[in-house]
C-alpha atoms as a PDB file:
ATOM      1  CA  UNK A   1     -18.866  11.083 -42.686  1.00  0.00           C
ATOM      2  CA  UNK A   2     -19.615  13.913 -40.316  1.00  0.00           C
ATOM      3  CA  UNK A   3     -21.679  13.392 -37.206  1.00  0.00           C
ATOM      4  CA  UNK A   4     -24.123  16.114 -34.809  1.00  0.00           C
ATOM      5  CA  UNK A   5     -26.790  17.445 -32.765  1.00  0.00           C
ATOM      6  CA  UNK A   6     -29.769  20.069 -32.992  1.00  0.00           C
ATOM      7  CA  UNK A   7     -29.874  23.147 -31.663  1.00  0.00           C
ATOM      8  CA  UNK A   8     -28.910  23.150 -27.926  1.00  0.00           C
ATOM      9  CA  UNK A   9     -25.289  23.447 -26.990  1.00  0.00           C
ATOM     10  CA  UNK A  10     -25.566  21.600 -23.428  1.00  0.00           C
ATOM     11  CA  UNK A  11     -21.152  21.461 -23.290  1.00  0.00           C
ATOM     12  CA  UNK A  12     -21.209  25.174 -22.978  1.00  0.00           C
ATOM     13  CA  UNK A  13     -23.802  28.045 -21.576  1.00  0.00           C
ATOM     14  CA  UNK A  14     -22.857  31.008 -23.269  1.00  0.00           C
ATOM     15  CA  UNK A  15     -23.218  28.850 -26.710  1.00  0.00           C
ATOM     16  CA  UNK A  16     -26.740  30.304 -27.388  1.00  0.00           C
ATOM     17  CA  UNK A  17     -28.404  31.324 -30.330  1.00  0.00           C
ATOM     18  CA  UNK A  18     -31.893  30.667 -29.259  1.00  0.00           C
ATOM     19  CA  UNK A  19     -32.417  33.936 -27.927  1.00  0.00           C
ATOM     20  CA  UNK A  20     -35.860  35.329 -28.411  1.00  0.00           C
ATOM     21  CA  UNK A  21     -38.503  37.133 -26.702  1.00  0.00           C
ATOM     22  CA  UNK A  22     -42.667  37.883 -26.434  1.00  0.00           C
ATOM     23  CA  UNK A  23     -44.693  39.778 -28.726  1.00  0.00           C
ATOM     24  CA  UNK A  24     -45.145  42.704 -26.988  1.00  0.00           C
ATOM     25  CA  UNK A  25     -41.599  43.211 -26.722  1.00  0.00           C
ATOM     26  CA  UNK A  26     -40.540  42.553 -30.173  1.00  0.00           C
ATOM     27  CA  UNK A  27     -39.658  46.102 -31.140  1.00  0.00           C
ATOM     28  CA  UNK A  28     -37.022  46.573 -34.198  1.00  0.00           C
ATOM     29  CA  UNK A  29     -34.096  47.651 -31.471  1.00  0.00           C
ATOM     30  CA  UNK A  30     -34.897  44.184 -29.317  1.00  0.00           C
ATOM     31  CA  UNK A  31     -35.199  41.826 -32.775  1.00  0.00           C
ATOM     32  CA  UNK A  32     -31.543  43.251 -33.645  1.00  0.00           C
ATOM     33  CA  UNK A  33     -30.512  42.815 -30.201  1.00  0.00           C
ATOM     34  CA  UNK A  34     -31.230  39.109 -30.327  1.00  0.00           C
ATOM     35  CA  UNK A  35     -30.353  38.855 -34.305  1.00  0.00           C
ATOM     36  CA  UNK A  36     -26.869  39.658 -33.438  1.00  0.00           C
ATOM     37  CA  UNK A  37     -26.408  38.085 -29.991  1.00  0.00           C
ATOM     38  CA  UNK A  38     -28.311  34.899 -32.426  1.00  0.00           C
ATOM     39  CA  UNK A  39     -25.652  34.973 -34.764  1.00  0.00           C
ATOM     40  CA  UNK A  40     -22.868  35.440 -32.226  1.00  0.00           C
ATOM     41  CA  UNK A  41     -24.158  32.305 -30.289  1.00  0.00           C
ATOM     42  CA  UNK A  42     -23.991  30.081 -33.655  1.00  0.00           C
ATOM     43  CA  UNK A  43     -20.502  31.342 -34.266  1.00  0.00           C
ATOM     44  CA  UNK A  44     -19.617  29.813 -30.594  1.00  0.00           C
ATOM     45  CA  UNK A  45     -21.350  26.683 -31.177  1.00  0.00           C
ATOM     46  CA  UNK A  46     -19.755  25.861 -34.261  1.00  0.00           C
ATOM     47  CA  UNK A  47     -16.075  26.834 -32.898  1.00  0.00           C
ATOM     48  CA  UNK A  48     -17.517  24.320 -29.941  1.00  0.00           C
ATOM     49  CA  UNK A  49     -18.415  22.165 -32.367  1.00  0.00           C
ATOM     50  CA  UNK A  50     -15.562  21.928 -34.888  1.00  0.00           C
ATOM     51  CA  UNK A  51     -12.956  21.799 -31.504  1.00  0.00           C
ATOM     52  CA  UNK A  52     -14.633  18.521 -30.608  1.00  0.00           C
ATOM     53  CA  UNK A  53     -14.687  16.678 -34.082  1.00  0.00           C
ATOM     54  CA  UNK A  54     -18.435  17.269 -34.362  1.00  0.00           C
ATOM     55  CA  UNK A  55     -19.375  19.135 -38.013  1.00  0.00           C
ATOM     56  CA  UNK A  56     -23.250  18.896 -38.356  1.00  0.00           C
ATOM     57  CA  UNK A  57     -25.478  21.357 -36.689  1.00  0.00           C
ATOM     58  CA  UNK A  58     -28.854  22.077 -36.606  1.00  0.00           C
ATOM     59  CA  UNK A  59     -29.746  25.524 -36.113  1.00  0.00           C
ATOM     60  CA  UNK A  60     -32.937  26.069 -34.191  1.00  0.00           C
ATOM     61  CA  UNK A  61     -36.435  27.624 -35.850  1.00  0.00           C
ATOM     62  CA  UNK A  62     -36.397  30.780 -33.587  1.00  0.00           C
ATOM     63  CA  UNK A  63     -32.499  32.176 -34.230  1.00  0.00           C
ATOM     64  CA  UNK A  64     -34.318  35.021 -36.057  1.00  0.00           C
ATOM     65  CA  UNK A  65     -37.186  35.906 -33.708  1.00  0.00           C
ATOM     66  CA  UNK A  66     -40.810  36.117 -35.486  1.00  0.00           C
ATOM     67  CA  UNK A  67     -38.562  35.955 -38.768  1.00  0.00           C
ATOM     68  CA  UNK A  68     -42.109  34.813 -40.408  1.00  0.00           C
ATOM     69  CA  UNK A  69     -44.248  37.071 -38.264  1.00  0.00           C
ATOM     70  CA  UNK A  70     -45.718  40.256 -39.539  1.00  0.00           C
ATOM     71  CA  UNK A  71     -43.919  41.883 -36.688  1.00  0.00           C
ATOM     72  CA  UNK A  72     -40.484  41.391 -37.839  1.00  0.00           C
ATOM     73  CA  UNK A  73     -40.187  44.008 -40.656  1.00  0.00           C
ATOM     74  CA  UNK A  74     -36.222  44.008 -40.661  1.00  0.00           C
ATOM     75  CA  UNK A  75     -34.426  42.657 -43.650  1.00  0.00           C
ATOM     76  CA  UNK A  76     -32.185  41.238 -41.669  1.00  0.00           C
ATOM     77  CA  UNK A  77     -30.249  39.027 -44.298  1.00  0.00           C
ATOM     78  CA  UNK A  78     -29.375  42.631 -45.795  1.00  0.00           C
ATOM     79  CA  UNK A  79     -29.107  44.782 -42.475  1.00  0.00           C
ATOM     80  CA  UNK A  80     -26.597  42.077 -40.962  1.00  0.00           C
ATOM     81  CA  UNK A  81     -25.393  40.394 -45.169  1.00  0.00           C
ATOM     82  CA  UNK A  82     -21.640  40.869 -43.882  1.00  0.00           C
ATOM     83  CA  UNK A  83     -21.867  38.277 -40.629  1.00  0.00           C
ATOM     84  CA  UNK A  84     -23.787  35.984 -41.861  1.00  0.00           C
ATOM     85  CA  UNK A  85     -20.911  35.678 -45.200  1.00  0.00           C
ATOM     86  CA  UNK A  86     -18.591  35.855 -42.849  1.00  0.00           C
ATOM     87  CA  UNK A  87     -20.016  32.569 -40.944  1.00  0.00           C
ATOM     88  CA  UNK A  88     -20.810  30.822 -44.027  1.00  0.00           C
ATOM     89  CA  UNK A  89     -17.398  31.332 -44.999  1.00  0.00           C
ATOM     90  CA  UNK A  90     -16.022  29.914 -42.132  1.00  0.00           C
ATOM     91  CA  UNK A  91     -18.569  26.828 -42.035  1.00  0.00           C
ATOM     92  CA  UNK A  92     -17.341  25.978 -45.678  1.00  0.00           C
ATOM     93  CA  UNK A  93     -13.614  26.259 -44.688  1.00  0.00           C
ATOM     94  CA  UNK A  94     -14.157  23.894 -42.031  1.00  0.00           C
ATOM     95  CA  UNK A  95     -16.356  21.391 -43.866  1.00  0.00           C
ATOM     96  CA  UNK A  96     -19.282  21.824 -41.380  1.00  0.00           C
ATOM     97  CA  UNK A  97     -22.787  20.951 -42.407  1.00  0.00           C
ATOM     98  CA  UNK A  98     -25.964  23.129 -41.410  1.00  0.00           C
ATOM     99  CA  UNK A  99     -29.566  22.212 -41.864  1.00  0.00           C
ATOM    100  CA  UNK A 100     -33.213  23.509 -40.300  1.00  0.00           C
ATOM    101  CA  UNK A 101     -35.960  21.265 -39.226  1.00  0.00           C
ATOM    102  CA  UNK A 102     -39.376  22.610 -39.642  1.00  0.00           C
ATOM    103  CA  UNK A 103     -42.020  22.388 -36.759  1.00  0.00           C
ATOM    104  CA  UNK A 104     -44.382  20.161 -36.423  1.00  0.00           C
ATOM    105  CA  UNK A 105     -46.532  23.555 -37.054  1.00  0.00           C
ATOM    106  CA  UNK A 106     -45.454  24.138 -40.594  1.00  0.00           C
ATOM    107  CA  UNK A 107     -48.032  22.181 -42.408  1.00  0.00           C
ATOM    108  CA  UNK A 108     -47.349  23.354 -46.264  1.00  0.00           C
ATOM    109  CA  UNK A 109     -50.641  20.266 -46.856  1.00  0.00           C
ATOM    110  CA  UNK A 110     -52.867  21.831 -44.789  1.00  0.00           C
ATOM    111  CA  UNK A 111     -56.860  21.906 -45.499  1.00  0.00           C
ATOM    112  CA  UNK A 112     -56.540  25.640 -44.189  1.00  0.00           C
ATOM    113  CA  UNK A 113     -55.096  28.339 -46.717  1.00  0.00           C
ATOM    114  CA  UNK A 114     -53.994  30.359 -43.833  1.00  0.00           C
ATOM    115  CA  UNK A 115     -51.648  27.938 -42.441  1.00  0.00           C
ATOM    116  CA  UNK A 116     -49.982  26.844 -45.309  1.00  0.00           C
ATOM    117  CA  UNK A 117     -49.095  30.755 -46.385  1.00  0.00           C
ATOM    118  CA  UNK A 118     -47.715  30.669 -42.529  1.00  0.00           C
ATOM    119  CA  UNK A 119     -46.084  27.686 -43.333  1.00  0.00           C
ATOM    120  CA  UNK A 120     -44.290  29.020 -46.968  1.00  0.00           C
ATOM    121  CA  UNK A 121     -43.102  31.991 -44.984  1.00  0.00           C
ATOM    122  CA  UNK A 122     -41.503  29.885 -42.182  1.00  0.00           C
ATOM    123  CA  UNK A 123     -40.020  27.622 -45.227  1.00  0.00           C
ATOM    124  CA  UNK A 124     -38.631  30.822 -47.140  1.00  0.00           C
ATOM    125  CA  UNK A 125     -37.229  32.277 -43.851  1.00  0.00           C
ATOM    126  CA  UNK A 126     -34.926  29.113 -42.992  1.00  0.00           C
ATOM    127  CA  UNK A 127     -33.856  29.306 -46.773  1.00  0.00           C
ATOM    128  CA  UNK A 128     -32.850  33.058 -46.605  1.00  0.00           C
ATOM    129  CA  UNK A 129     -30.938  32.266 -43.543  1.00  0.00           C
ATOM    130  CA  UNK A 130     -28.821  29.671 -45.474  1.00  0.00           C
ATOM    131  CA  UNK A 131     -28.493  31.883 -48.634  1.00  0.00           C
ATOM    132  CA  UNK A 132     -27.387  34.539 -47.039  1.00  0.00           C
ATOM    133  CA  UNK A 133     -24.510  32.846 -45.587  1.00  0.00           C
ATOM    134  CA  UNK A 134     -23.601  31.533 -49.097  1.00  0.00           C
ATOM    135  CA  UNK A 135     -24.064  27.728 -48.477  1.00  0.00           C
ATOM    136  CA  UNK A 136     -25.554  25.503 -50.893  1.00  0.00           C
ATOM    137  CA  UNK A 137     -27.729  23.239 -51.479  1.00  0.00           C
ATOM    138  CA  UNK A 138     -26.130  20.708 -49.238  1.00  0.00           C
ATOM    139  CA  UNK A 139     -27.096  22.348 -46.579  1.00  0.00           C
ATOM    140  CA  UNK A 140     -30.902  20.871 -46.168  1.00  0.00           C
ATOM    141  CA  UNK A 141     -34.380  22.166 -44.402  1.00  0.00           C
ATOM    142  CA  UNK A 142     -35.747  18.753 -43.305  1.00  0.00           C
ATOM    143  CA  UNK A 143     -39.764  18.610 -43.598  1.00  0.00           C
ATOM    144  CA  UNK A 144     -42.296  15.892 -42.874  1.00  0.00           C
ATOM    145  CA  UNK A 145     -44.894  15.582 -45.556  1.00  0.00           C
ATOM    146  CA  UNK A 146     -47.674  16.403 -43.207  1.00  0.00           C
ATOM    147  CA  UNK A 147     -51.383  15.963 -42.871  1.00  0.00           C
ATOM    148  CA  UNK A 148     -52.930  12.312 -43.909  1.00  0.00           C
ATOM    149  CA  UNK A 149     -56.900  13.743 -44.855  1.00  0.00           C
ATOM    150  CA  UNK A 150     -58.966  13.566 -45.905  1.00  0.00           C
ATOM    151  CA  UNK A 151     -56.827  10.715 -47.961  1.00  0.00           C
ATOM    152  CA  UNK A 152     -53.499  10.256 -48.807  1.00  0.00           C
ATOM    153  CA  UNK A 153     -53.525  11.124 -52.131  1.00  0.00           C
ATOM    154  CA  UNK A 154     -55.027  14.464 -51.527  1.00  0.00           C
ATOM    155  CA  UNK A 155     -52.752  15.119 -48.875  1.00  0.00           C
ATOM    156  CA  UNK A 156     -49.795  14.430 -51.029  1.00  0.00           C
ATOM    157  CA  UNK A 157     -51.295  16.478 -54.153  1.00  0.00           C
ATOM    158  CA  UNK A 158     -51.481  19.482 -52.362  1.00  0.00           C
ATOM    159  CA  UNK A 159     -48.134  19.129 -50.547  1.00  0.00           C
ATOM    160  CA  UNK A 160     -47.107  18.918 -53.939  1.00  0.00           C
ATOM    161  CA  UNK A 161     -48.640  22.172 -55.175  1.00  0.00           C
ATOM    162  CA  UNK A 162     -47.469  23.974 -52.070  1.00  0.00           C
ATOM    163  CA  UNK A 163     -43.700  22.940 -52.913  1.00  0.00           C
ATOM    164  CA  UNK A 164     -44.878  24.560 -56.264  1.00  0.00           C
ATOM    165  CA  UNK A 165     -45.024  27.592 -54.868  1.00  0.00           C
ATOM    166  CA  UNK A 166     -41.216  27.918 -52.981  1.00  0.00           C
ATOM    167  CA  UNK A 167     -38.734  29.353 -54.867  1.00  0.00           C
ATOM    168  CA  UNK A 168     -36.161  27.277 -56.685  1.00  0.00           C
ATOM    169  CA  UNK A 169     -33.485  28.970 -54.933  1.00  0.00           C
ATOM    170  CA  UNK A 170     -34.855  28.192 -51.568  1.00  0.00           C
ATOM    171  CA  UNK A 171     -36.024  24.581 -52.590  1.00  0.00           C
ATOM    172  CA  UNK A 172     -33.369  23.838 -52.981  1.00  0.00           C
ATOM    173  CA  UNK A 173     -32.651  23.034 -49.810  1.00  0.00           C
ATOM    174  CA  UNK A 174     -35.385  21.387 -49.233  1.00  0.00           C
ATOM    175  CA  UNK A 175     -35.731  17.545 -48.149  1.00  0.00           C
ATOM    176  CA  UNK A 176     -38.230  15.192 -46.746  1.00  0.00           C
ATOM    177  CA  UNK A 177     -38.903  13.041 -43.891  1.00  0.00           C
ATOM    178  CA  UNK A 178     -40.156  10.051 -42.443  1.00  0.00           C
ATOM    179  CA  UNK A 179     -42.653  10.231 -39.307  1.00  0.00           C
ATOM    180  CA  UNK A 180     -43.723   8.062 -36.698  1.00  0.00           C
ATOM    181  CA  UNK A 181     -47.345   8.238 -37.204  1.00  0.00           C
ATOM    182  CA  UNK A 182     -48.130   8.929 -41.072  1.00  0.00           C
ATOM    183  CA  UNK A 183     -45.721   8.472 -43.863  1.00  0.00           C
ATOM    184  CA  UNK A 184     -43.422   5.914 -44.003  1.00  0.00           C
ATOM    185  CA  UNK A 185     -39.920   5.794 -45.455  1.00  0.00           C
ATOM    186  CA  UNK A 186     -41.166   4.370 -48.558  1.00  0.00           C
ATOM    187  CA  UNK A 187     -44.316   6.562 -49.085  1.00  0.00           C
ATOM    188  CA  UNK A 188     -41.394   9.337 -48.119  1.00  0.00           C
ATOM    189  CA  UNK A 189     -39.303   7.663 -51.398  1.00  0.00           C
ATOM    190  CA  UNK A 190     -41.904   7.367 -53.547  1.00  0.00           C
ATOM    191  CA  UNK A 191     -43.099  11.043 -53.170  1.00  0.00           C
ATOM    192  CA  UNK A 192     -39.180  12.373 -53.553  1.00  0.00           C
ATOM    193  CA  UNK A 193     -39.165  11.249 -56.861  1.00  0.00           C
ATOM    194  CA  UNK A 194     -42.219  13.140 -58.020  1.00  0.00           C
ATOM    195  CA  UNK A 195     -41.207  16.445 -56.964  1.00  0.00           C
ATOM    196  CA  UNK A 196     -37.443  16.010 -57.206  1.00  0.00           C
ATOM    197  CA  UNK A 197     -36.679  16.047 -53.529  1.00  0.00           C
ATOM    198  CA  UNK A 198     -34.307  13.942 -51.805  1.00  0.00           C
ATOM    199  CA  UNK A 199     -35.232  12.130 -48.600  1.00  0.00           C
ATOM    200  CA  UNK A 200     -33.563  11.950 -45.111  1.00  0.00           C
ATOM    201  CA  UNK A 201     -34.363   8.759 -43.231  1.00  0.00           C
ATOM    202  CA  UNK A 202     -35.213   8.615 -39.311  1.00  0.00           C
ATOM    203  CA  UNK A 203     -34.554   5.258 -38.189  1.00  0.00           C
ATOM    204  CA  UNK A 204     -36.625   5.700 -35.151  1.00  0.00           C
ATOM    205  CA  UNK A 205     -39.324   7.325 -37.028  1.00  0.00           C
ATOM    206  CA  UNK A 206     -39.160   3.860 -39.556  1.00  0.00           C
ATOM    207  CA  UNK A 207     -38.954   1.684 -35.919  1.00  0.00           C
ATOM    208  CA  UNK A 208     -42.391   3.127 -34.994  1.00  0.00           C
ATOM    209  CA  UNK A 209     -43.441   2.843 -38.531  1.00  0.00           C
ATOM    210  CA  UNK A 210     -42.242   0.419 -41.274  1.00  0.00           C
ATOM    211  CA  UNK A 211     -45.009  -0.293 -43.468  1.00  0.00           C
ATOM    212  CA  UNK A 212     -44.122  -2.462 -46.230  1.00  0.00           C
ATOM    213  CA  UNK A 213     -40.519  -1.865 -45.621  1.00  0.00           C
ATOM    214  CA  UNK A 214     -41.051  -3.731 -41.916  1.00  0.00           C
ATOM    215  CA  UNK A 215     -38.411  -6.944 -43.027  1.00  0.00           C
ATOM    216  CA  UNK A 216     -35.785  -4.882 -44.801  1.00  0.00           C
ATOM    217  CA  UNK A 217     -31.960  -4.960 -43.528  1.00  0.00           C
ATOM    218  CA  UNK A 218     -30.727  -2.019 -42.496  1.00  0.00           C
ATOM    219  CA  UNK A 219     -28.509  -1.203 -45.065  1.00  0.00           C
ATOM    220  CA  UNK A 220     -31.342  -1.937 -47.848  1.00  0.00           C
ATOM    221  CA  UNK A 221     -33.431   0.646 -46.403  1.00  0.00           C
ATOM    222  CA  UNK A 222     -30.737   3.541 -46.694  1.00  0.00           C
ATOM    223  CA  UNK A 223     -29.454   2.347 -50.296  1.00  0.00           C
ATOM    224  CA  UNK A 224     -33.002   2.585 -51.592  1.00  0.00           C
ATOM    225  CA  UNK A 225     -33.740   6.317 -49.653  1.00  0.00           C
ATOM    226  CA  UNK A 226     -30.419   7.451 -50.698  1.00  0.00           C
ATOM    227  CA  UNK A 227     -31.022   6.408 -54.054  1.00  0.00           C
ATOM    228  CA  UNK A 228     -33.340   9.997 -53.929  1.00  0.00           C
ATOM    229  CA  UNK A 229     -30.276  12.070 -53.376  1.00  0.00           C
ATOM    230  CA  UNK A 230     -28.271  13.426 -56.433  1.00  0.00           C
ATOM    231  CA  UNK A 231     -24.535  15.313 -56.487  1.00  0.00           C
ATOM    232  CA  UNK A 232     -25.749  18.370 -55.988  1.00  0.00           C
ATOM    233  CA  UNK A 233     -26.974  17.711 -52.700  1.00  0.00           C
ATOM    234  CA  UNK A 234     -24.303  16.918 -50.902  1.00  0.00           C
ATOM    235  CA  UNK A 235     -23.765  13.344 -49.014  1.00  0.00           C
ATOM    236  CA  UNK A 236     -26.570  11.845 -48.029  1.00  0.00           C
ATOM    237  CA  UNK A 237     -27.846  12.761 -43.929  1.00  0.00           C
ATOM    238  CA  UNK A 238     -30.044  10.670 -41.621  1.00  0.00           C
ATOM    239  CA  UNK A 239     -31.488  10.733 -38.303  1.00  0.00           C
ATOM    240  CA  UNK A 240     -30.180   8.359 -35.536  1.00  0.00           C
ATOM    241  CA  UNK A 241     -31.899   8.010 -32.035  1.00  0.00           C
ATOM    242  CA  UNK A 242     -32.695   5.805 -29.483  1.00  0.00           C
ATOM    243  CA  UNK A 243     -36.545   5.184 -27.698  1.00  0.00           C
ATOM    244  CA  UNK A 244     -36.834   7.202 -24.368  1.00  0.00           C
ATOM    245  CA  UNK A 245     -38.466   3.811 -22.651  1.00  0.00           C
ATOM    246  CA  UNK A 246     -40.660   5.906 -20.071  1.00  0.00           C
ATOM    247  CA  UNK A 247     -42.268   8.114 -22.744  1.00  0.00           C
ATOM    248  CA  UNK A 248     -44.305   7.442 -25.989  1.00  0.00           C
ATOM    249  CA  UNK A 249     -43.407   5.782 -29.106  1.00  0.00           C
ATOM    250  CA  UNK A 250     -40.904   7.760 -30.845  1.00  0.00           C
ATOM    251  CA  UNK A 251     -39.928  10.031 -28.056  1.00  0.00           C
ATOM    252  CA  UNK A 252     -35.980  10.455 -27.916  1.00  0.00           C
ATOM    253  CA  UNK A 253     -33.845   9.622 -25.217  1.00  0.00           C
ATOM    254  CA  UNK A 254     -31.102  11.583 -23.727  1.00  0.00           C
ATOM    255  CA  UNK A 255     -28.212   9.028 -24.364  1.00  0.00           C
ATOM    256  CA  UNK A 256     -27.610   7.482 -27.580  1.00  0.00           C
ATOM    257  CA  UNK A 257     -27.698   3.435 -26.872  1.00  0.00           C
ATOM    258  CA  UNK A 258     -24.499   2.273 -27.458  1.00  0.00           C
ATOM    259  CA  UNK A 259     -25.252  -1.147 -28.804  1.00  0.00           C
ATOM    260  CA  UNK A 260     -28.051   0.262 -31.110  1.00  0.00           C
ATOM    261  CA  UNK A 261     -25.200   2.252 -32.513  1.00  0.00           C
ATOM    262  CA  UNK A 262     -22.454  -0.608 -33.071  1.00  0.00           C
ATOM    263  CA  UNK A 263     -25.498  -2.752 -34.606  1.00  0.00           C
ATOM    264  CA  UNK A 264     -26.565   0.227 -36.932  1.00  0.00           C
ATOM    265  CA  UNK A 265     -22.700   1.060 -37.696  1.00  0.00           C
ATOM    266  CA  UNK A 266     -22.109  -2.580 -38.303  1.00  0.00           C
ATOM    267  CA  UNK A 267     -25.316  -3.614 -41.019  1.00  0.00           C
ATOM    268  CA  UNK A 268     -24.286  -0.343 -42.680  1.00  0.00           C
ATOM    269  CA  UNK A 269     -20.758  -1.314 -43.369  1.00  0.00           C
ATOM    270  CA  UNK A 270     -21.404  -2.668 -46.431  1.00  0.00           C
ATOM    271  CA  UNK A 271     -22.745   0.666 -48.101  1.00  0.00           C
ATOM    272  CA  UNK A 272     -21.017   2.081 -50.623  1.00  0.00           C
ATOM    273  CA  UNK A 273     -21.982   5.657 -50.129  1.00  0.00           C
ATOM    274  CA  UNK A 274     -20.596   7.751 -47.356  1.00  0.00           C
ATOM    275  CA  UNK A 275     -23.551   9.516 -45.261  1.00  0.00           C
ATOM    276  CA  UNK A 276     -23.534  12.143 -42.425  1.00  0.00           C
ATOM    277  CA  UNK A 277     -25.804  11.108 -38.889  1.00  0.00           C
ATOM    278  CA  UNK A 278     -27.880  13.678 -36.857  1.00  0.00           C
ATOM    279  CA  UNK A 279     -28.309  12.708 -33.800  1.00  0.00           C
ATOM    280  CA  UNK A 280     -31.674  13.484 -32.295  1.00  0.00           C
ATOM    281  CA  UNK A 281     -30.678  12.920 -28.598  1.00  0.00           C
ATOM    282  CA  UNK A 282     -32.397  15.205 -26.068  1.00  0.00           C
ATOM    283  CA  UNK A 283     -28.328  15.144 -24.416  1.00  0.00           C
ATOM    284  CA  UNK A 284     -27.649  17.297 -27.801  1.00  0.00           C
ATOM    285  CA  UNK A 285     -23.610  17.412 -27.320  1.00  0.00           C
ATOM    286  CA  UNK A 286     -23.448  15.438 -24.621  1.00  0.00           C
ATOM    287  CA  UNK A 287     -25.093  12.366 -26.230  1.00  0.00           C
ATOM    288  CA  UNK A 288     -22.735  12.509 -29.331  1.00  0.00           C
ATOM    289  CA  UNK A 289     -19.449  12.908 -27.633  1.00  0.00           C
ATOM    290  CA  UNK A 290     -20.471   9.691 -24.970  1.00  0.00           C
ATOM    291  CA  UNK A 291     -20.267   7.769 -28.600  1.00  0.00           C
ATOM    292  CA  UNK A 292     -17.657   9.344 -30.101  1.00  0.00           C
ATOM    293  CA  UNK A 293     -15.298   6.431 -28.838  1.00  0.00           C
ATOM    294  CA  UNK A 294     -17.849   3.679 -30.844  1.00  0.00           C
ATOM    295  CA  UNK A 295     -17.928   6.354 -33.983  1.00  0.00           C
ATOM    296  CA  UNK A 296     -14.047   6.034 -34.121  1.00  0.00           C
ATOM    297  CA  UNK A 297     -13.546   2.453 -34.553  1.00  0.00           C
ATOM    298  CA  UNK A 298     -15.525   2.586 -37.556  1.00  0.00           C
ATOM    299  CA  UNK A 299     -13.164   3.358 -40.587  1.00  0.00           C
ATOM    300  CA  UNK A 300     -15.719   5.683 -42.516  1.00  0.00           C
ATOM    301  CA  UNK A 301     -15.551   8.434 -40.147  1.00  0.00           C
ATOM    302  CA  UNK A 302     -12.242  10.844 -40.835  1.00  0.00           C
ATOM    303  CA  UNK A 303      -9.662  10.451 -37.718  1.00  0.00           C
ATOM    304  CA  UNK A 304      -9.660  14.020 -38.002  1.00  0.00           C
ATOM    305  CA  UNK A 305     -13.008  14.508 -37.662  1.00  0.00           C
ATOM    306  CA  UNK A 306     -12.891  12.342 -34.561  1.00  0.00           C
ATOM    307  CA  UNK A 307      -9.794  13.842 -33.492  1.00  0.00           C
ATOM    308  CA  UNK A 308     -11.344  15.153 -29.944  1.00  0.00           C
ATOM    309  CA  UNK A 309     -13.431  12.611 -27.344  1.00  0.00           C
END
């Protein structure tokens, strides 16, 4: 069971491969400029990363710059093919896990054509950064299922056709995703198996909203989303945060709440299935090492893994 954070290294500030810039400026010498500092920076983090037992990462949406803008013209998964292999390679030596999360922008369900072609784009551009470092399917682009109107259904159906429409070697990668305001865990399920997706579960997101599934333990929630997950996709992954009490439902806090954690650790013991956690902590690093003491009494994660505090 692997554990990690999203996109911000706080534990070091060189670790950067965020590096972007404005539209004016995005000329083909400045996109390369940042492409390669981008992929230097993610090479830093993960050697961060993997030094402190922590083997999940999320990379952030804007390591390419404009990557599904008209004015990125590179192919950059050709032009720079040999550094992203040679990261892959070293993320699958070490076991590490890498995933995307689209933005809350990337509506593939949208009412408006234009958006969802923006939205395939961004999808196919996260995907091409994973294949070209060679890692599999395991290795997941986490999307919420969108819009709501003008019903449900209709939402859902053309969510459906827009998944349709992504390449099978990019959808692969694909899974789906609770939210706070909209879909539930179980309209999340229930969806997954009609299009073949697997699910990853935000326990926050299911917090804010439980719908039917508002009295189920713990541990029954995750055995019935992982049931959506198949061999080829790797261990199942979910999202683990605690409520930032000054903000609005569903906003994350810096720290992860220790007691949360034992609880969750505890009413999960009984799973049979190993799973990896994200943890959505605005402390990034920071938050997941603080628990790394709790994470390490628990027998599922690998000593080695938890090696460093």
């Amino acid at each position: 069971m692997r554990v990690g954070y999203a996109c911000i290294c706080l534990g070091d500030e060189e670790a950067r491969c965020q590096r972007s810039t404005i539209l004016r400026n995005a000329t083909p010498e400045r996109l390369r400029d940042l492409i390669r500092s981008n992929l230097d920076g993610l090479e830093r983090i993960l050697r961060y990363n993997e030094a402190r037992g922590l083997r999940m990462f999320r990379i952030g949406n804007s390591f390419i710059p404009f990557a599904s803008h008209p004015v990125n013209e590179l192919y950059w998964w050709d032009e720079y093919g040999d550094r992203f292999q040679e990261i892959g390679h070293w993320v699958r030596m070490h076991g590490h896990r890498l995933s995307f999360h689209a933005s809350h922008f990337t509506i593939l369900n949208s009412e408006n054509p234009a958006v969802v072609e923006w939205a395939l784009a961004d999808v196919a551009y996260m995907a091409r950064v994973l294949e070209a470092m060679e890692l599999g399917p395991e290795h997941k682009i986490i999307l919420h299922l969108g819009v709501f109107n003008p019903t449900p259904d209709a939402a859902l159906g053309r969510l459906a056709a827009a998944l349709d429409r992504v390449a099978p070697e990019f959808r692969r990668h694909l899974v789906l995703e609770n939210d706070e305001r909209f879909y539930t865990a179980e309209q999340a399920v229930n969806f997954a198996y009609e299009v073949g997706l697997p699910v990853v579960v935000d326990v926050l997101h299911h917090a804010c909203n439980p719908g039917t599934w508002a009295e189920m333990r713990c541990a029954e929630l995750l055995e019935r989303v992982f049931t959506t997950w198949v061999r080829e996709d790797g261990p199942p992954k979910m999202h683990f945060s605690s409520q930032d009490v000054e903000k609005k439902l569903g906003a994350h806090a810096f720290h992860v709440d220790a007691a949360e954690l034992r609880r969750f650790l505890e009413q999960t013991r009984t799973l049979a299935r190993d799973f990896d956690i994200m943890f959505e902590a605005k402390g990034k690093d920071e938050a997941v090492l603080a628990v790394l003491p709790i994470l390490r009494d628990d027998p599922r994660f690998h000593s080695q893994v938890l090696a460093a505090a």
